[in-house]
Protein backbone atom coordinates (compact mmCIF):
# COMPACT_ATOMS: atom_id res chain seq x y z
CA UNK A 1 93.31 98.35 81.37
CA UNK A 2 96.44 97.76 84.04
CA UNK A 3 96.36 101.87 84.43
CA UNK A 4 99.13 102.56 87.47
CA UNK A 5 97.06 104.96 89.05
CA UNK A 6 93.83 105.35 90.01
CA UNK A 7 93.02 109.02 88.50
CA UNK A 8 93.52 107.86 84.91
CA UNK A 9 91.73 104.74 85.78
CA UNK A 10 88.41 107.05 86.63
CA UNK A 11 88.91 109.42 83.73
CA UNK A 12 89.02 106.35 81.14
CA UNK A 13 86.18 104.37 82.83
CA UNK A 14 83.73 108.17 83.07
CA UNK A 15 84.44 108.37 79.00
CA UNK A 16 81.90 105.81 78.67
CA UNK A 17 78.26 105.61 78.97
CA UNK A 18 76.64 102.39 79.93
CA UNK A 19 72.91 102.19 79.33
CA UNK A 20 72.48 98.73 80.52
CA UNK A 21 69.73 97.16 82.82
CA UNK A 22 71.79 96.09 85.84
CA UNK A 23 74.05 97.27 87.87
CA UNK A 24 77.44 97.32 87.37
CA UNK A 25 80.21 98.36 89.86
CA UNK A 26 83.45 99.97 87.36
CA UNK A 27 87.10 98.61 88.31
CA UNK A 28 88.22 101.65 89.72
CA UNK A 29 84.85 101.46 92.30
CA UNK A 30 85.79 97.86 93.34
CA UNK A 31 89.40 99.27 94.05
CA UNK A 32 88.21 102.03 96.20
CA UNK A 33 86.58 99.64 97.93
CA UNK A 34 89.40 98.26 99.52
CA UNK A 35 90.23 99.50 103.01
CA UNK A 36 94.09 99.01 101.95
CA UNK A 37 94.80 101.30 99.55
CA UNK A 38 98.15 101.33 99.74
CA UNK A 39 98.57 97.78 98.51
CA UNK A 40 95.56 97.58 96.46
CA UNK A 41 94.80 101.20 94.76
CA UNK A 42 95.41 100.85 91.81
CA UNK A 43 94.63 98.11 89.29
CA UNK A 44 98.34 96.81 88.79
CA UNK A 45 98.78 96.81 93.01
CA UNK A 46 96.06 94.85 92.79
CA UNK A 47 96.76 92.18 90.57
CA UNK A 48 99.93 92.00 92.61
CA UNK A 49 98.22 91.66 95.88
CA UNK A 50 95.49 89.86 95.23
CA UNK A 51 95.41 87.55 97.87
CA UNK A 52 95.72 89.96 100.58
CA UNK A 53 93.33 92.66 98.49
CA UNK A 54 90.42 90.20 97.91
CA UNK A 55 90.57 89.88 102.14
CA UNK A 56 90.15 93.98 102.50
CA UNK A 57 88.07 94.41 100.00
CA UNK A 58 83.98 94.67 101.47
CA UNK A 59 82.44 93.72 98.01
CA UNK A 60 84.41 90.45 98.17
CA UNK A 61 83.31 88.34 101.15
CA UNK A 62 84.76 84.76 101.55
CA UNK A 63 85.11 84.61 97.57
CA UNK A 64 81.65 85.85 97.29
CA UNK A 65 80.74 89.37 95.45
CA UNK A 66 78.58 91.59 97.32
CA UNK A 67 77.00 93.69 94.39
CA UNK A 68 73.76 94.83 93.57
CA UNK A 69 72.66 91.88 92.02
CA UNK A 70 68.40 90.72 92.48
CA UNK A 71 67.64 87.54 94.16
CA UNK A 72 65.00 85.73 91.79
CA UNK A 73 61.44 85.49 94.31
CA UNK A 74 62.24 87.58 96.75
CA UNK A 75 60.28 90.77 97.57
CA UNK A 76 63.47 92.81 98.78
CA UNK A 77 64.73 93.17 95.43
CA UNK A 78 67.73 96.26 94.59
């Protein structure tokens, strides 16, 4: 990984299949998740700026991932 821009990041990442059971967000989808782009596009930007990224990024919450992930006995399960 450590692509410098996002396109090649997307074209690697879509040349695999997964066929797991759960779901899994790819790098470049928790990048485009951040709301500061600029400074956090790309996987190198990111590891650069992580402590400002991790703060604009909406699947990252107080250190806490905000994925599609089940909660065990619940009935509002993903």
């Amino acid at each position: 990984m450590g692509y410098k821009d996002l396109p090649t990041q997307i074209s690697e990442e879509n040349a695999t299949l997964w066929s797991g059971k759960i779901g899994l967000i790819t790098a470049s989808e928790y990048l485009r998740a951040n709301s500061n782009l600029e400074q956090c596009g790309t996987y190198n930007a990111n590891q650069s700026n992580v402590s400002i990224c991790k703060t604009t990024n909406w699947t990252t919450i107080n250190d806490e991932w905000l994925t599609i992930t089940p909660i065990i006995n619940t009935s509002n399960r993903l």
